[in-house]
N, C-alpha and C. Protein backbone atom coordinates (compact mmCIF):
# COMPACT_ATOMS: atom_id res chain seq x y z
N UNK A 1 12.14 8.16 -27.31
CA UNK A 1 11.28 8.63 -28.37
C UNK A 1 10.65 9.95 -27.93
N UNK A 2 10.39 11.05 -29.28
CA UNK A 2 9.81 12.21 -28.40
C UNK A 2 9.26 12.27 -29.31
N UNK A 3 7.77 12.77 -29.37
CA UNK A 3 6.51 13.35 -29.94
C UNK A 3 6.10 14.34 -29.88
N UNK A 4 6.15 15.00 -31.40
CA UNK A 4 5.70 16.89 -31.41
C UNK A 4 4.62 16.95 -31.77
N UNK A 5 3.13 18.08 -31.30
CA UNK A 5 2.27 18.62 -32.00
C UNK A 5 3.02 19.77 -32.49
N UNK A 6 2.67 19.95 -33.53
CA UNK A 6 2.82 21.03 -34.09
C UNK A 6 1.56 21.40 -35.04
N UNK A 7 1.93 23.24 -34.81
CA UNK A 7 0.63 23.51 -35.08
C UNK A 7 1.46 24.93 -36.46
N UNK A 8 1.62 24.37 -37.75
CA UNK A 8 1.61 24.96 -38.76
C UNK A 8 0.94 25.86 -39.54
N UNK A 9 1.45 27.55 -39.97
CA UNK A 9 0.52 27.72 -40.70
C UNK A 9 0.66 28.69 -41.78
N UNK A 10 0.59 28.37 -42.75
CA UNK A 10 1.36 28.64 -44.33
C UNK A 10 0.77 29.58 -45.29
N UNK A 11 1.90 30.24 -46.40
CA UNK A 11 0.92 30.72 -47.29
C UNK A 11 -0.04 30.27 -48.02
N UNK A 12 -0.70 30.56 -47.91
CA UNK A 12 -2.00 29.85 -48.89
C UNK A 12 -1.94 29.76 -50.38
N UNK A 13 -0.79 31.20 -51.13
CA UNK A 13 -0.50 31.04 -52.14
C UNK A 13 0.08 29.15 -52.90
N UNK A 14 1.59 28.93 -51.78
CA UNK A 14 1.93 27.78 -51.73
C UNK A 14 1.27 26.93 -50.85
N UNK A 15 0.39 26.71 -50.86
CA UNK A 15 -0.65 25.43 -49.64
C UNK A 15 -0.39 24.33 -50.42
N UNK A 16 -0.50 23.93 -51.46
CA UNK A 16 -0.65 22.43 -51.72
C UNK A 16 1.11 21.81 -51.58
N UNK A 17 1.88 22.43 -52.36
CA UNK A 17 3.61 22.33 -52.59
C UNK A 17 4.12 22.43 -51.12
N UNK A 18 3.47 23.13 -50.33
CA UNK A 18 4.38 23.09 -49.04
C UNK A 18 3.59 22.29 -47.77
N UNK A 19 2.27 21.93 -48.48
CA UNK A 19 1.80 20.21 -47.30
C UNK A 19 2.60 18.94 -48.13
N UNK A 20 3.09 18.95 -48.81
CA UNK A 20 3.72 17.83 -49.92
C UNK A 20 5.29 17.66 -49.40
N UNK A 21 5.64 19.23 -49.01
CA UNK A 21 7.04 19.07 -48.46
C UNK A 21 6.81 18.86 -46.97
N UNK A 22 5.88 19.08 -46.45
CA UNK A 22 6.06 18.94 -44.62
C UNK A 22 5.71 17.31 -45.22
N UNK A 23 5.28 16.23 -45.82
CA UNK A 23 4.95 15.06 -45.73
C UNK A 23 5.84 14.01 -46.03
N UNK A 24 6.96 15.25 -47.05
CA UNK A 24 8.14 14.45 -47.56
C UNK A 24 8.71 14.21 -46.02
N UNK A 25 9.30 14.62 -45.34
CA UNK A 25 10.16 15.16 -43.98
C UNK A 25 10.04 13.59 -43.33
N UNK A 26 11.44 13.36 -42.87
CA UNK A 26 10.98 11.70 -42.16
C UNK A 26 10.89 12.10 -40.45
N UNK A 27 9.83 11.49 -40.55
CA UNK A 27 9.42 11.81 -38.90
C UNK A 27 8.09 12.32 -38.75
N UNK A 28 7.94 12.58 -40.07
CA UNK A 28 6.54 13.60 -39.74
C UNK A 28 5.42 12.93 -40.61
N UNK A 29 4.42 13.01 -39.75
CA UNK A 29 3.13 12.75 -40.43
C UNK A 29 2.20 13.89 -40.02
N UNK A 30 1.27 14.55 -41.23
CA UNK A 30 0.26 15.46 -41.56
C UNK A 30 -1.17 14.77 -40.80
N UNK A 31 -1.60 15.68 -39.98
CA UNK A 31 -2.87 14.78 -38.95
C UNK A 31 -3.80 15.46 -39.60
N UNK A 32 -3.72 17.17 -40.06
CA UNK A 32 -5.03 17.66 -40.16
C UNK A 32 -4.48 18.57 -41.24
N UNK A 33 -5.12 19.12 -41.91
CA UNK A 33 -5.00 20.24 -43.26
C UNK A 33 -6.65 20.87 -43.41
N UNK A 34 -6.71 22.36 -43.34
CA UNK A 34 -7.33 23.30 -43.67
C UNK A 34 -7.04 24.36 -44.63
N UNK A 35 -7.31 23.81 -45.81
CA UNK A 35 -6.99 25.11 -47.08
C UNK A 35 -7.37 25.80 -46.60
N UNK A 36 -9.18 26.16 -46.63
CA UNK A 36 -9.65 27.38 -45.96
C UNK A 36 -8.69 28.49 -45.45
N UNK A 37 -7.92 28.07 -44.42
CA UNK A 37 -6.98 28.78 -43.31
C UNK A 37 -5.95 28.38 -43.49
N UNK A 38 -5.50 27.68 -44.37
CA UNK A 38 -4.25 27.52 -44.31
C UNK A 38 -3.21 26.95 -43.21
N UNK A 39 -3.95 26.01 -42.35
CA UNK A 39 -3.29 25.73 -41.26
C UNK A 39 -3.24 24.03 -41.43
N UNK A 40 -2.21 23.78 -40.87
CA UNK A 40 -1.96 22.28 -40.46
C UNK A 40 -1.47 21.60 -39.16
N UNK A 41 -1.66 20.50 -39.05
CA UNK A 41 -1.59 20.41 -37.67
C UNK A 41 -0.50 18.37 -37.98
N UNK A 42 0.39 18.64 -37.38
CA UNK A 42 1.60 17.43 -37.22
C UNK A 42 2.16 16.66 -35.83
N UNK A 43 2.32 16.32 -36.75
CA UNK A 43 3.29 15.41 -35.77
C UNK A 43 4.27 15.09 -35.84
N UNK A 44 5.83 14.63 -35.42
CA UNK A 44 6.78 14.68 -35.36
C UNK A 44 7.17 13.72 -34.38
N UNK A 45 8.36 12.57 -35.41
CA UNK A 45 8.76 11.76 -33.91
C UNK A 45 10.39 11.93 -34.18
N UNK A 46 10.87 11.63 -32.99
CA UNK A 46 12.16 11.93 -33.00
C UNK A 46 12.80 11.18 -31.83
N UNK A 47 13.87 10.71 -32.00
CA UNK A 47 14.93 10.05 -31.71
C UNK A 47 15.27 10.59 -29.99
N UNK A 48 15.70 11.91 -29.88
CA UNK A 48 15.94 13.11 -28.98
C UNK A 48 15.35 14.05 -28.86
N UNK A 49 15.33 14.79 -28.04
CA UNK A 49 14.98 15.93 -28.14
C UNK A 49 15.95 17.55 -28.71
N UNK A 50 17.19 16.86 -29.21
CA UNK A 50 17.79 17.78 -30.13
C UNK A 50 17.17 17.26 -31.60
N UNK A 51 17.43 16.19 -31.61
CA UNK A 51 16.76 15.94 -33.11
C UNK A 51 15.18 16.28 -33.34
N UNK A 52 14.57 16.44 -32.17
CA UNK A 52 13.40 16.86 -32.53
C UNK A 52 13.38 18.78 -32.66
N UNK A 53 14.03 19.30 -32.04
CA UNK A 53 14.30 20.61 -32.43
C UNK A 53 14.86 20.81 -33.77
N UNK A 54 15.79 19.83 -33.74
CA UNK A 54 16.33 20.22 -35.14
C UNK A 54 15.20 19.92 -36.51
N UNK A 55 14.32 19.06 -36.11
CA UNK A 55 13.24 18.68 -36.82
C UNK A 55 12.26 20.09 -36.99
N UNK A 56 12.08 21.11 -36.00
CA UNK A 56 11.16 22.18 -35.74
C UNK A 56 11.92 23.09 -37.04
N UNK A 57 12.80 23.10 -36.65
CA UNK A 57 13.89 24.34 -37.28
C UNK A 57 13.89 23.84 -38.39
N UNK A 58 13.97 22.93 -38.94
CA UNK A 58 13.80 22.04 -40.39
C UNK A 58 12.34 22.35 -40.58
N UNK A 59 11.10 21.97 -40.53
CA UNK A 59 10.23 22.46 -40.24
C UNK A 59 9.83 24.02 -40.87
N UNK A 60 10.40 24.64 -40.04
CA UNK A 60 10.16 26.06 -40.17
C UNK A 60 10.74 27.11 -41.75
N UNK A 61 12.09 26.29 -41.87
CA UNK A 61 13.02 26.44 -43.08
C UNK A 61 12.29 26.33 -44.18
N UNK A 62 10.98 25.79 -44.15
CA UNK A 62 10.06 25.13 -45.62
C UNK A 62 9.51 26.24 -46.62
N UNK A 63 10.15 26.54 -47.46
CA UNK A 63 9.46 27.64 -48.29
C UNK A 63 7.79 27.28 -47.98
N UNK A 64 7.06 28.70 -47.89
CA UNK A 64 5.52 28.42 -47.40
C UNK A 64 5.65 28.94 -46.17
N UNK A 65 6.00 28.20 -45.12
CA UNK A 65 5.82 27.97 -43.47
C UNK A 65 5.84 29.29 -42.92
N UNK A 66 4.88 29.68 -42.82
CA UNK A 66 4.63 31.41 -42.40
C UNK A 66 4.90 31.06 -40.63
N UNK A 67 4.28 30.15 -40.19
CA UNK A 67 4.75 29.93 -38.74
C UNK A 67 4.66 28.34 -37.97
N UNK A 68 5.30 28.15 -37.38
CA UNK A 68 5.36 26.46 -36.88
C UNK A 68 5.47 26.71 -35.51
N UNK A 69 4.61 26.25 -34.74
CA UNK A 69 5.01 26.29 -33.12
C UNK A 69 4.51 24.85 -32.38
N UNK A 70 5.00 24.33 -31.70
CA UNK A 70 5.25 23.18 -30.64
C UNK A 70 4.28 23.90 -29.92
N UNK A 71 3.08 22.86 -30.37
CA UNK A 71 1.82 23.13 -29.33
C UNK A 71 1.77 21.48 -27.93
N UNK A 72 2.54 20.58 -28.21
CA UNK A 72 2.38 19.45 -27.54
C UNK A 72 4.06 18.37 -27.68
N UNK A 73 3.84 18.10 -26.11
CA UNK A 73 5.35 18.06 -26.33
C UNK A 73 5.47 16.11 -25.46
N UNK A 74 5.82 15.44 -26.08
CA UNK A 74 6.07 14.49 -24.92
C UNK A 74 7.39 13.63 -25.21
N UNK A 75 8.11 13.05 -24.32
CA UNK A 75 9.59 12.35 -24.29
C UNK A 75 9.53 11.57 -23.13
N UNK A 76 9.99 10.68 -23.75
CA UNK A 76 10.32 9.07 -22.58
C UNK A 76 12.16 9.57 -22.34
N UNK A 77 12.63 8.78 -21.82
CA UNK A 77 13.86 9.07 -21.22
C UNK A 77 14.81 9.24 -22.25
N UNK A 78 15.26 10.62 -22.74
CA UNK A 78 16.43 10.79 -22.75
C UNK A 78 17.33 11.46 -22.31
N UNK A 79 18.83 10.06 -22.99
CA UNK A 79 19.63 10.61 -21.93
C UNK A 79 20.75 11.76 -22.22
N UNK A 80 20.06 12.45 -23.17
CA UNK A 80 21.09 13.58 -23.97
C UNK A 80 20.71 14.65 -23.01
N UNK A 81 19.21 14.59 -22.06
CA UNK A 81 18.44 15.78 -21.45
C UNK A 81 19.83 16.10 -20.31
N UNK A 82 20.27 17.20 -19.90
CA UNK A 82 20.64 17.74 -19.23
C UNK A 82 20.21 18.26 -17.90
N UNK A 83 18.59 18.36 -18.06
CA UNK A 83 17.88 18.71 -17.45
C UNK A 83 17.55 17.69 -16.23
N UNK A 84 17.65 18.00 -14.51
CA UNK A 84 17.32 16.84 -14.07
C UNK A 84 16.44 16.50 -13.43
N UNK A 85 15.29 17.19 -14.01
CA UNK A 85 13.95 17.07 -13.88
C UNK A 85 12.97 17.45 -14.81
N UNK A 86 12.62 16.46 -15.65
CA UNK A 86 11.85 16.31 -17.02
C UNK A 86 10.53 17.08 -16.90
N UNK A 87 10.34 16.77 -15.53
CA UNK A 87 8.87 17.51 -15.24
C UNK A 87 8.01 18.92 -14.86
N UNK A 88 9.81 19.28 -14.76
CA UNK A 88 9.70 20.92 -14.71
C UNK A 88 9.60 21.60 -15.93
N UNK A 89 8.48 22.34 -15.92
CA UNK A 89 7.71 22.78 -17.04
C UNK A 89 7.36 24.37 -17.08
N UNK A 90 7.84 25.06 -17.82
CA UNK A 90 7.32 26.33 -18.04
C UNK A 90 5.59 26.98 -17.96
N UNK A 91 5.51 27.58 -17.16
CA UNK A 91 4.01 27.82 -16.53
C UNK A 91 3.65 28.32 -17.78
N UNK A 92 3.85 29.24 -18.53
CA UNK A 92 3.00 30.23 -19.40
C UNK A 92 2.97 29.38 -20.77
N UNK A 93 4.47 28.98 -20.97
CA UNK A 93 4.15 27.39 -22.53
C UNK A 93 3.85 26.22 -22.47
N UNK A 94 3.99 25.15 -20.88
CA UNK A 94 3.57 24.50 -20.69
C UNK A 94 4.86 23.14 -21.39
N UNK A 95 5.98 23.82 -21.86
CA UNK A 95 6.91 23.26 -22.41
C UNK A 95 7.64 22.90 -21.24
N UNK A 96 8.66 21.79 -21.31
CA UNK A 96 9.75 21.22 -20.85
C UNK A 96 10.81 22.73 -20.38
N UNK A 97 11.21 23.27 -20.04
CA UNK A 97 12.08 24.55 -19.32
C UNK A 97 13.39 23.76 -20.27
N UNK A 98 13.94 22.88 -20.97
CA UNK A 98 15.02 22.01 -21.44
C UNK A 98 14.82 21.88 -22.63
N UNK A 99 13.37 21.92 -22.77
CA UNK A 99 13.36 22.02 -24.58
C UNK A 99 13.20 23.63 -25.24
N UNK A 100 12.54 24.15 -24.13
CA UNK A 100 12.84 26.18 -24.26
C UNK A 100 14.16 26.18 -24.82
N UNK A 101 15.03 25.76 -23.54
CA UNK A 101 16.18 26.43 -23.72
C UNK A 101 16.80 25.72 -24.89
N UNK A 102 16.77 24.40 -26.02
CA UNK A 102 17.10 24.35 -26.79
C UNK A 102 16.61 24.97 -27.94
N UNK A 103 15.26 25.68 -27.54
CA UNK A 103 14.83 25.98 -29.27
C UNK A 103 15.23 27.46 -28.64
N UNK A 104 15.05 27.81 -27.82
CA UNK A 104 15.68 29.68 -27.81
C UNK A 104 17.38 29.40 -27.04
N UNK A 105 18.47 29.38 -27.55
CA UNK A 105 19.64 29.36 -26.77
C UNK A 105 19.71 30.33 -26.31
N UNK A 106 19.49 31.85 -26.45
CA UNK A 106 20.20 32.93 -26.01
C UNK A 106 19.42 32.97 -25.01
């Protein structure tokens, strides 16, 4: 199982139509919403950690979604990771160095 914060944040024009579509999304539940600012704050569960990228990138695709970023990241064992040490972590994102390299390939 892997668990995303995500930290969303949308046009305000579309704010109500595009918290309705991040709620449709299976996997995801809406923790926090600020019209004011237009920001939201999620969660995301996922199977893998490709399916949870692919969940980001789905995510991001949402008419509205001015920006989506993986503020919180956690995964119990999987065994799709390539990586062979889960705990090596990117100093400056604080991300998995395995889930970087799936959401940036190049």
């Amino acid at each position: 199982m892997n668990l995303s914060g995500i930290a969303v944040s949308v046009s305000p024009r579309n704010y109500d139509e595009t918290v309705t579509r991040l709620e449709e999304l299976s996997g995801v539940e809406v923790h926090y919403q600020d019209p004011a600012s237009a920001r939201i704050v999620l969660v995301q569960e996922a199977e893998s950690v490709d399916a949870e990228v692919a969940g980001l990138k789905q995510i991001k695709a949402i008419p509205g979604v001015v920006v989506a970023e993986l503020v919180y990241h956690y995964f119990a064992d999987d065994p799709n990771l390539d990586d062979p040490d889960p705990n090596e972590f990117d100093e400056a994102s604080g991300i998995s160095k395995s889930v970087l390299q799936r959401l940036n390939p190049n």
